[in-house]
Protein backbone atom coordinates (compact mmCIF):
# COMPACT_ATOMS: atom_id res chain seq x y z
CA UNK A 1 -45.76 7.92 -27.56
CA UNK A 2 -49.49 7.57 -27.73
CA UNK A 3 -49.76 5.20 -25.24
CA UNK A 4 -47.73 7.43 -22.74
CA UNK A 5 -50.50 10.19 -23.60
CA UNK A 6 -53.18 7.68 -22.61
CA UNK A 7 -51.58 6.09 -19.69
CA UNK A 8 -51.21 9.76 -17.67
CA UNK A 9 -54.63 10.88 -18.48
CA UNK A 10 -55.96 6.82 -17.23
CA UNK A 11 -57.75 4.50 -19.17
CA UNK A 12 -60.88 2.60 -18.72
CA UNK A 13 -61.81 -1.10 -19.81
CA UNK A 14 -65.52 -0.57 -20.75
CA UNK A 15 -68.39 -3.45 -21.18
CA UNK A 16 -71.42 -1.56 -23.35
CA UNK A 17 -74.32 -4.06 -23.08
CA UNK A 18 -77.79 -3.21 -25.06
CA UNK A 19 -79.77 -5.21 -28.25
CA UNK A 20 -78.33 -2.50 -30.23
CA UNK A 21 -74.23 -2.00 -28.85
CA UNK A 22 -73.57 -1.14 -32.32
CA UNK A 23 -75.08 1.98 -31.21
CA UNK A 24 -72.08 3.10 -29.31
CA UNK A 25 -69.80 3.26 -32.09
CA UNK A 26 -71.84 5.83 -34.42
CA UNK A 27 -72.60 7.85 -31.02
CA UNK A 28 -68.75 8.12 -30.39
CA UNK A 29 -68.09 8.82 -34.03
CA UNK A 30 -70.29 11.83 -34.00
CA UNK A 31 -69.19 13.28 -30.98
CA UNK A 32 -65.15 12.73 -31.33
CA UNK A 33 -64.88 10.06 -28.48
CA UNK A 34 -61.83 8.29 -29.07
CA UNK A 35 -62.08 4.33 -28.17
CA UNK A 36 -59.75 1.49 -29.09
CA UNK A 37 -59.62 -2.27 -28.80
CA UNK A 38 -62.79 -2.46 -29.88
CA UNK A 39 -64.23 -6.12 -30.12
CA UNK A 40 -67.30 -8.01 -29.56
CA UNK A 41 -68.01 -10.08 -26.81
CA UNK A 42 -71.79 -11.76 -27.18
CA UNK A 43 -74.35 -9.10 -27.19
CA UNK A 44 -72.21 -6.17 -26.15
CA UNK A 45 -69.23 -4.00 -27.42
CA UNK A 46 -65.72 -4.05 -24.92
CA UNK A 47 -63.21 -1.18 -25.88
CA UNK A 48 -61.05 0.82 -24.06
CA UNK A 49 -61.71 4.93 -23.60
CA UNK A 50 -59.37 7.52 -21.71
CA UNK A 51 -61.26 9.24 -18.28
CA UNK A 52 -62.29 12.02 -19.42
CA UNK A 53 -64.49 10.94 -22.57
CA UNK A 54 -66.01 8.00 -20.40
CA UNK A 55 -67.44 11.15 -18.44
CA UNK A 56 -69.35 12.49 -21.46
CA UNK A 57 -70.20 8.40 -21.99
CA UNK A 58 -73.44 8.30 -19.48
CA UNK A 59 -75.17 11.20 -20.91
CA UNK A 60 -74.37 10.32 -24.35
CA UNK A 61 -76.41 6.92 -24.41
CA UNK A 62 -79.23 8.20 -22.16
CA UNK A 63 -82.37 6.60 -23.53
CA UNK A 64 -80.68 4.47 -25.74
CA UNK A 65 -81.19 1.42 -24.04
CA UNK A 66 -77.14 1.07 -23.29
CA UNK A 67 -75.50 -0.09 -20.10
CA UNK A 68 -71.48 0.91 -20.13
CA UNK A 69 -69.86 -0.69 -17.11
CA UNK A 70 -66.13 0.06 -16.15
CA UNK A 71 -64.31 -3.69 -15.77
CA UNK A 72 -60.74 -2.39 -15.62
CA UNK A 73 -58.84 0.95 -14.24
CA UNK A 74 -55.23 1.47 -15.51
CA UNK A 75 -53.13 4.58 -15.86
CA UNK A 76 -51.60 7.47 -13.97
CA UNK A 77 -54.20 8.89 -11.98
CA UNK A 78 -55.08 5.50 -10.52
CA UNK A 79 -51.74 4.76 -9.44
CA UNK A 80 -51.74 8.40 -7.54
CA UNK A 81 -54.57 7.57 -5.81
CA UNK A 82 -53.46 3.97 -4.87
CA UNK A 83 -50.56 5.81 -2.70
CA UNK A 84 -52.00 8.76 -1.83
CA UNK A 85 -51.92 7.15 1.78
CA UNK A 86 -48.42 6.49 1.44
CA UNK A 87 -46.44 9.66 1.28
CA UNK A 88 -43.00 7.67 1.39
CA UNK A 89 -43.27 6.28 -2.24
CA UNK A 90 -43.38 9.71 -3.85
CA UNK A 91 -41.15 11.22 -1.45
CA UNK A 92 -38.62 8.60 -2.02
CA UNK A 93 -39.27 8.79 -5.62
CA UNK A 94 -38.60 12.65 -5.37
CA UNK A 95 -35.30 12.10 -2.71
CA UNK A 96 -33.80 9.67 -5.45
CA UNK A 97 -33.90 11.91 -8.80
CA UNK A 98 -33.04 14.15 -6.50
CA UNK A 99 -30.32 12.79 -5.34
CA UNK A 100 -29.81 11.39 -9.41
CA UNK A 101 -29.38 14.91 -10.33
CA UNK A 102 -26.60 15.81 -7.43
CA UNK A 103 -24.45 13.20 -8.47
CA UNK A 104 -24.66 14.05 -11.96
CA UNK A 105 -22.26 16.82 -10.81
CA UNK A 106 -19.20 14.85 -10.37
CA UNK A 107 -17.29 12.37 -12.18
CA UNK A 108 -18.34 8.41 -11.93
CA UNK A 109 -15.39 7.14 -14.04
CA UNK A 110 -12.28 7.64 -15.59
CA UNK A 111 -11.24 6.24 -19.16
CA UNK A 112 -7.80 6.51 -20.91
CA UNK A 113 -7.24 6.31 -24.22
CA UNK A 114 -4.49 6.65 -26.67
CA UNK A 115 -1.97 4.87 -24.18
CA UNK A 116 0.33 2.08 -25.04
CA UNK A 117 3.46 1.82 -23.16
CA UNK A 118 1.97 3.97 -20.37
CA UNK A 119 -0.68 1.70 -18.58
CA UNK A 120 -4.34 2.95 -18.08
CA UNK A 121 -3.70 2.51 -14.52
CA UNK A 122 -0.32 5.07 -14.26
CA UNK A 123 -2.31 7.55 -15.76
CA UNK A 124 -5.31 7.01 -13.23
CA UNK A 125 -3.13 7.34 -10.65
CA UNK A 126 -1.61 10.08 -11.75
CA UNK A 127 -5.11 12.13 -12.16
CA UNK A 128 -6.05 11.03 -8.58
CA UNK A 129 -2.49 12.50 -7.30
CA UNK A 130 -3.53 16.26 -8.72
CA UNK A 131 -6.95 15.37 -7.16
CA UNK A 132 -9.36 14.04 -10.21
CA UNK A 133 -10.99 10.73 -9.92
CA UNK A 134 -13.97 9.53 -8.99
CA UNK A 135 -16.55 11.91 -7.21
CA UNK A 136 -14.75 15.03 -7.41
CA UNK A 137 -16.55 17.89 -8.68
CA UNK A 138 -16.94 18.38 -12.47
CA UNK A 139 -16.67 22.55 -12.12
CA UNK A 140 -13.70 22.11 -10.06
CA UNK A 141 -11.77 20.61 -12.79
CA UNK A 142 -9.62 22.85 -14.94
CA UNK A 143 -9.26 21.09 -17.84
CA UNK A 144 -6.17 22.43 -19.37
CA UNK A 145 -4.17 22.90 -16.22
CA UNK A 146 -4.99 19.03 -15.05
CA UNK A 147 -3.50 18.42 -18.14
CA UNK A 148 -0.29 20.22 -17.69
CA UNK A 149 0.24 18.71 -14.33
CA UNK A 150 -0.38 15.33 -15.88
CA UNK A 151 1.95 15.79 -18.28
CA UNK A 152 5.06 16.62 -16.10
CA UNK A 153 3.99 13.70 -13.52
CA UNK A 154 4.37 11.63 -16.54
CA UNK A 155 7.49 12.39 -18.79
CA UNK A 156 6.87 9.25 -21.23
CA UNK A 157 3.55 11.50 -22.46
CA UNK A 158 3.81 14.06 -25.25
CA UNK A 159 0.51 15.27 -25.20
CA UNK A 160 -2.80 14.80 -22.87
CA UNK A 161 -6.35 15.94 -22.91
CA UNK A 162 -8.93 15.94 -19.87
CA UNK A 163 -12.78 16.25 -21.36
CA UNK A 164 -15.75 14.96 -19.47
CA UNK A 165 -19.08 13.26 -21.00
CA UNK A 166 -21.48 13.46 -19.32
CA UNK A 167 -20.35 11.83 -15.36
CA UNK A 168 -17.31 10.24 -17.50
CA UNK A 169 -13.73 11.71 -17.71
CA UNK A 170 -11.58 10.63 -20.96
CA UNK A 171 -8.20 11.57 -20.75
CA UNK A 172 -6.48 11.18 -24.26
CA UNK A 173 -2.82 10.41 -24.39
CA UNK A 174 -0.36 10.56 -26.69
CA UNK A 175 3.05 9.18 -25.88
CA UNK A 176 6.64 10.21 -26.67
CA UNK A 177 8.37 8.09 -29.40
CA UNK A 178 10.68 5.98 -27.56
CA UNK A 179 14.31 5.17 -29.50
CA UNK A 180 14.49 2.05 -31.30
CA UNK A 181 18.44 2.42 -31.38
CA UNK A 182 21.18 2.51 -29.08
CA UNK A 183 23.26 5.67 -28.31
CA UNK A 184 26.15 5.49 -31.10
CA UNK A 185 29.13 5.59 -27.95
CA UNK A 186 32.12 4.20 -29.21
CA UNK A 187 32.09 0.09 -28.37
CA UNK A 188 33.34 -2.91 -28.87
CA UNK A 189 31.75 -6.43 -29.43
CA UNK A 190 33.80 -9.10 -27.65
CA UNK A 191 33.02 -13.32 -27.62
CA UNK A 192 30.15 -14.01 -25.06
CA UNK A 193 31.72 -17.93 -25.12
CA UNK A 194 33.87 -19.96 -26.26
CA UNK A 195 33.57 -21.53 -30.05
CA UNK A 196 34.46 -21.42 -33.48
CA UNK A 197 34.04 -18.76 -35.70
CA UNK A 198 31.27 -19.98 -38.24
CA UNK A 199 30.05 -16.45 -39.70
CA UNK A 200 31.08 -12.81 -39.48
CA UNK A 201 27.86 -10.09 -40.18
CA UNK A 202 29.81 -6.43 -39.47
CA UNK A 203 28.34 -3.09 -40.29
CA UNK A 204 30.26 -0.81 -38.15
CA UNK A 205 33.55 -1.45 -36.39
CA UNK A 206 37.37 -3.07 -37.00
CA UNK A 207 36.75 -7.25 -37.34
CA UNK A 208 39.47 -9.08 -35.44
CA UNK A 209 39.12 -12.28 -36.06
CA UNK A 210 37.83 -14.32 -39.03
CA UNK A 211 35.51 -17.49 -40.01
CA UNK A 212 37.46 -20.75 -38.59
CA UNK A 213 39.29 -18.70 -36.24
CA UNK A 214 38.59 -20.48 -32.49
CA UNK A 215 37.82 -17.67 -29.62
CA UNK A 216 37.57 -18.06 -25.78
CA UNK A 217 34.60 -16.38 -24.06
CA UNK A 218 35.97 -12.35 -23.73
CA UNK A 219 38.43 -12.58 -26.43
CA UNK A 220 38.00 -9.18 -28.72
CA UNK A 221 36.21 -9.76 -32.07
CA UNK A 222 35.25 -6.43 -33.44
CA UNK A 223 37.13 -3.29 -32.04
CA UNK A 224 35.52 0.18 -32.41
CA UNK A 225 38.58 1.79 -32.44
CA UNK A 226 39.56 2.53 -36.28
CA UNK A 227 42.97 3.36 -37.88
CA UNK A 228 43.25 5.20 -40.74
CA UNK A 229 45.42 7.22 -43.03
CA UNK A 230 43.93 10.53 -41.09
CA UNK A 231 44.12 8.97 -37.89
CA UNK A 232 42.67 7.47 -35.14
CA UNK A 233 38.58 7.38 -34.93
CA UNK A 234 36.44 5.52 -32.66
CA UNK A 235 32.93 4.24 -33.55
CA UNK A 236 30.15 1.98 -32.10
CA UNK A 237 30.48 -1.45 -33.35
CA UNK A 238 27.80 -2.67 -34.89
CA UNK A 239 27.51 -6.82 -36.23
CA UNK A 240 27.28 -10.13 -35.71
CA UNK A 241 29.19 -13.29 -34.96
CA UNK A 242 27.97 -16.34 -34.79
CA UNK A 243 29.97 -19.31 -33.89
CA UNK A 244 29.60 -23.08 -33.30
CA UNK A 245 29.86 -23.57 -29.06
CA UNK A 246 30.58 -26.72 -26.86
CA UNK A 247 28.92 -26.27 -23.73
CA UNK A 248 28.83 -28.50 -20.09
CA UNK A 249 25.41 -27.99 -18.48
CA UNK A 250 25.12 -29.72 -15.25
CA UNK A 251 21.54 -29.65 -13.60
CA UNK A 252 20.00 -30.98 -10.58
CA UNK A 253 17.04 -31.99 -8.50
CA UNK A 254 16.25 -32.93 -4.71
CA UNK A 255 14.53 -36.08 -4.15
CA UNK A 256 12.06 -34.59 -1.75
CA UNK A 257 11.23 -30.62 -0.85
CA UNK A 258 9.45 -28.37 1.34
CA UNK A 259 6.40 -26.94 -0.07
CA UNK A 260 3.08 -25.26 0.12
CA UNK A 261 -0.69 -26.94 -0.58
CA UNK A 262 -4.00 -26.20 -0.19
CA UNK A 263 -5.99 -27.18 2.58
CA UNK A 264 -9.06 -27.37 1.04
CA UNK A 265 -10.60 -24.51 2.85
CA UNK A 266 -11.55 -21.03 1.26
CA UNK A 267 -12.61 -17.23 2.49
CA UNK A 268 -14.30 -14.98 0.71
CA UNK A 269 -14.47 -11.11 1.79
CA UNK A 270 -15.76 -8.37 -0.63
CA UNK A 271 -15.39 -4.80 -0.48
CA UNK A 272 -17.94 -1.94 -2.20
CA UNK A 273 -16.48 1.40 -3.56
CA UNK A 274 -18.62 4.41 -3.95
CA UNK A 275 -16.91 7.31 -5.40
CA UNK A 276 -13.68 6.01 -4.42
CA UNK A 277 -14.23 5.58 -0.74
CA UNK A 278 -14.09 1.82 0.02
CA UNK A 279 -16.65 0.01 2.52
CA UNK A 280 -15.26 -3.09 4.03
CA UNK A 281 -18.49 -6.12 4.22
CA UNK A 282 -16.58 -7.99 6.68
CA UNK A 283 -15.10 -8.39 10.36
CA UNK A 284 -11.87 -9.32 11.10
CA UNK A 285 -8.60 -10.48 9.19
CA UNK A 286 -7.61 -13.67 7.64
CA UNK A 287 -4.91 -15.80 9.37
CA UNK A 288 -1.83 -16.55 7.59
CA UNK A 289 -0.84 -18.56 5.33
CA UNK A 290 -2.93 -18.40 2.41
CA UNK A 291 -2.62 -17.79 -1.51
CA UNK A 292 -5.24 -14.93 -2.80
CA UNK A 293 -6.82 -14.39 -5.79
CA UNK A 294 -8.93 -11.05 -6.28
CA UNK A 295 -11.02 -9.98 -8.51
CA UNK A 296 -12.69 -6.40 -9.33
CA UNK A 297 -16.33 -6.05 -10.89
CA UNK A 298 -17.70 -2.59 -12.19
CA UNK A 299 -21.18 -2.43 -12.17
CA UNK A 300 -22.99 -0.44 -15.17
CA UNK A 301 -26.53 0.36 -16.24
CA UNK A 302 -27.12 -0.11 -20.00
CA UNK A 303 -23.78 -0.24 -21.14
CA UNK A 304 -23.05 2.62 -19.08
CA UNK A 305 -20.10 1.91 -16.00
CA UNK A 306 -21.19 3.28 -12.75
CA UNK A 307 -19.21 4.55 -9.96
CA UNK A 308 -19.82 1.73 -7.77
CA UNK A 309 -17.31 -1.63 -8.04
CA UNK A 310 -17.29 -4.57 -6.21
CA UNK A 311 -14.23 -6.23 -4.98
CA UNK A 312 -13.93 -9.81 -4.29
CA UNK A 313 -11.00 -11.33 -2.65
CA UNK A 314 -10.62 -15.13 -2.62
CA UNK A 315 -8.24 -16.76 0.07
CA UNK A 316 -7.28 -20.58 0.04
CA UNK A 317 -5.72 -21.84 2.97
CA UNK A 318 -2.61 -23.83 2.29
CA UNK A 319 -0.05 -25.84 4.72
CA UNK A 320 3.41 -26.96 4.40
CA UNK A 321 4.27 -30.46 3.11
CA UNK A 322 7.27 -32.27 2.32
CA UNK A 323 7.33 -33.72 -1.17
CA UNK A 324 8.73 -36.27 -2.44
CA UNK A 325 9.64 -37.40 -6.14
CA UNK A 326 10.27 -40.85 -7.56
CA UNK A 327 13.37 -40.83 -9.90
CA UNK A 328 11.71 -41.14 -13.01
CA UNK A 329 9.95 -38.20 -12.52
CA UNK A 330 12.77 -36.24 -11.95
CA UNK A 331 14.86 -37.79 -14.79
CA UNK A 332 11.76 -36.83 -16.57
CA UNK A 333 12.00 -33.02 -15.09
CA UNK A 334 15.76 -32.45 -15.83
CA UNK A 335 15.24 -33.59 -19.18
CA UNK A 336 12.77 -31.05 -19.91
CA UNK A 337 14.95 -28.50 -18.26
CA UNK A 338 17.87 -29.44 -20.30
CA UNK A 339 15.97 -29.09 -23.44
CA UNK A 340 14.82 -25.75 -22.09
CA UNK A 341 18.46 -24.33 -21.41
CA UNK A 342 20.19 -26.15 -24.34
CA UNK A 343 18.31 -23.10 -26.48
CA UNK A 344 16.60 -23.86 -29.89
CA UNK A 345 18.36 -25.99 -32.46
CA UNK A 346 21.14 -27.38 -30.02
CA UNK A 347 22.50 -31.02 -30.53
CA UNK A 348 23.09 -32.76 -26.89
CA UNK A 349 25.80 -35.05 -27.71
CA UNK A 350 25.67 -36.67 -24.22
CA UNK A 351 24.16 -36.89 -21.23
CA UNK A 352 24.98 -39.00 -18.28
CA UNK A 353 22.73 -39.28 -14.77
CA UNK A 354 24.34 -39.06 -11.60
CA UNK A 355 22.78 -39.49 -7.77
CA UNK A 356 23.97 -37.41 -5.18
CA UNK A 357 23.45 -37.75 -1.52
CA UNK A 358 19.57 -36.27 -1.64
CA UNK A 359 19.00 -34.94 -5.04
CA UNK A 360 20.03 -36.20 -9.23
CA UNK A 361 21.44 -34.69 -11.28
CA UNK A 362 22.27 -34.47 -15.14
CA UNK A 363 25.13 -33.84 -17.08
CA UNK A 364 25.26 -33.22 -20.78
CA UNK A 365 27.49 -31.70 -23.24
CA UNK A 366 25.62 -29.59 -25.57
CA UNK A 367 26.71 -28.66 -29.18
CA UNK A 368 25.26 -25.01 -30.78
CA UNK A 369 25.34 -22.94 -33.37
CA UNK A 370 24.36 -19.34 -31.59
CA UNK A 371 25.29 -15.56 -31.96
CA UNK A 372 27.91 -14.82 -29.46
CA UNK A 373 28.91 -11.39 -30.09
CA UNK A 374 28.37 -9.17 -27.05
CA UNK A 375 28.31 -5.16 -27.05
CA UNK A 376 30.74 -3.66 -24.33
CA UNK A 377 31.78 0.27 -24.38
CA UNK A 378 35.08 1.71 -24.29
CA UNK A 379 36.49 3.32 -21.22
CA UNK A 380 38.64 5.72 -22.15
CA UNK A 381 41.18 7.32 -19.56
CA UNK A 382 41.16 10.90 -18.65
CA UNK A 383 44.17 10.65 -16.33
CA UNK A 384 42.75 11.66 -13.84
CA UNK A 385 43.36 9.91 -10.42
């Protein structure tokens, strides 16, 4: 900080000439003149010495055959007198800490924490619909109610906190636990396909079928309805059945198609946000049709985000083309497709090409090994009409 001290009291880049410079060291020495950067240059001593010692210099060497001459002026002071004809640059200095200091008051950003299944952006909305966000009022905000409100605007929240650092707001979250498992309602699983029975996994339920037993796509395989010596119960089936499937897949593709490609041309129009209020820096609207791409940049001052963003939105002009595919390339596609909805570990045991009128198409018998029990719930009747 010592050069701080030095640089608002001014320094002075001094030239001592004489046959003796040496002098000027001893003289300062004895009378508690501070200089630094001392070095010698020729026949004379150049060091630097703060304003108000070079005042005591002159009278100091009198008669000592010594010649100090100022060859540079640096510091505060200087700079003051510089503008002292131009009242703006202090004034506008003033205006901005100022105005630095006003919008200290209110809140610049707003950071969530803690969230996982809610999104950052839910809860942000959420503040801004009880009326925090960006540039409201810091003593306006009562911390505990805002997080009250938040909490029954969001019902997937257990617990929330509102504190603010400085210009930033950090609302801490805590969600509710969400249930891994199913209500236990009495159900039943029944065959999602037809196949063969290859294994049975059951945990809860009646089984009503067994391995090797063949089963057509909504036959019953586990029932939750239980008979026993003390009656009737009904539980949730719980299980598995997996069972080896023959499927037909038939797939398709047109030979040529109606689409959408760029043009080539682009648009570009931004928009700056201060405090939440958005400025538009352009005129008119974009024509139709176009894809978009946008993009959002915060700016921030060492490390710090401000509370101004700039938002960039990219439009490419497109037109519509009619497309058309040679067929290898779709014999190519609907192979890829049929690999896709065949499912992992599936055997294709054939697959025959076909044309049309405008489009090909493929079709393939597909062998599987899959799970195929699916979960339904009982009805029960009330007799009611």
């Amino acid at each position: 900080m010592l050069w701080l001290f030095r640089w608002v009291g001014g320094v002075l880049g001094v030239t001592v000439q004489g046959e003796l410079a040496e002098q000027l060291l001893n003289i300062c020495a004895r009378n508690g003149i501070t200089v630094w950067q001392v070095k010698r240059v020729k026949n004379a001593i150049r060091c630097r010495i703060g304003i108000r010692d070079f005042r005591r210099l002159p009278r100091l060497v009198r008669g000592k055959g010594l010649r100090p001459h100022i060859f540079e002026k640096s510091g505060l002071p200087f700079l003051l007198a510089r503008y002292r004809k131009r009242p703006g640059i202090p004034l506008g200095a003033a205006l901005f800490f100022a105005l630095l200091r006003l919008l200290s008051c209110f809140i610049w950003t707003v950071e969530v924490t803690g969230n996982q299944a809610v999104t950052a952006k839910e809860v942000i909305t959420a503040c801004k619909e009880i009326g925090i966000g960006e540039g409201t009022a810091i003593k306006q905000i009562d911390f505990k109610t805002a997080g009250q409100e938040l909490l029954l605007r969001l019902p997937d929240l257990a617990w929330c906190s509102l504190n603010a650092e400085g210009c930033r707001l950090t609302v801490d979250v805590s969600e509710v636990n969400s249930k891994s498992e199913k209500t236990e309602a009495p159900s039943n699983l029944k065959a999602a396909a037809d196949g063969i029975i290859t294994k049975i996994d059951l945990r809860s339920g009646q089984c009503m079928v067994k391995v090797g037993d063949t089963v057509r796509e909504g036959d019953l395989l586990v029932s939750g309805v239980m008979e026993q010596e003390s009656g009737i119960s009904f539980v949730r089936s719980v299980g598995s059945v997996t069972a080896k499937t023959v499927r037909e897949l038939t797939l398709s593709e047109p030979f040529s198609e109606t689409g959408r490609q760029r043009t080539g041309k682009t648009a570009v129009k931004r928009v700056l946000s201060f405090f939440g209020v958005r400025l538009p820096l352009f005129l008119g609207t974009t024509p139709a049709p176009y894809e978009a791409e946008q993009r959002e940049k915060t700016l921030s001052f060492f490390g710090k985000d401000l509370p101004v963003r700039m938002t960039e939105k990219r439009f490419y002009f497109t037109e519509t083309v009619t497309i058309h595919h040679t067929e290898q390339a779709l014999k190519s596609r609907l192979e890829k497709r049929l690999v896709e909805e065949a499912g992992e570990g599936a055997t294709v045991t054939s697959a025959d090409f076909f044309v049309e009128k405008e489009e090909i198409g493929l079709r393939a018998i597909v062998e599987n090994e899959e799970e195929i029990a699916k979960e339904e719930k009982l009805l029960f009747n009330t007799g009611n009409p």
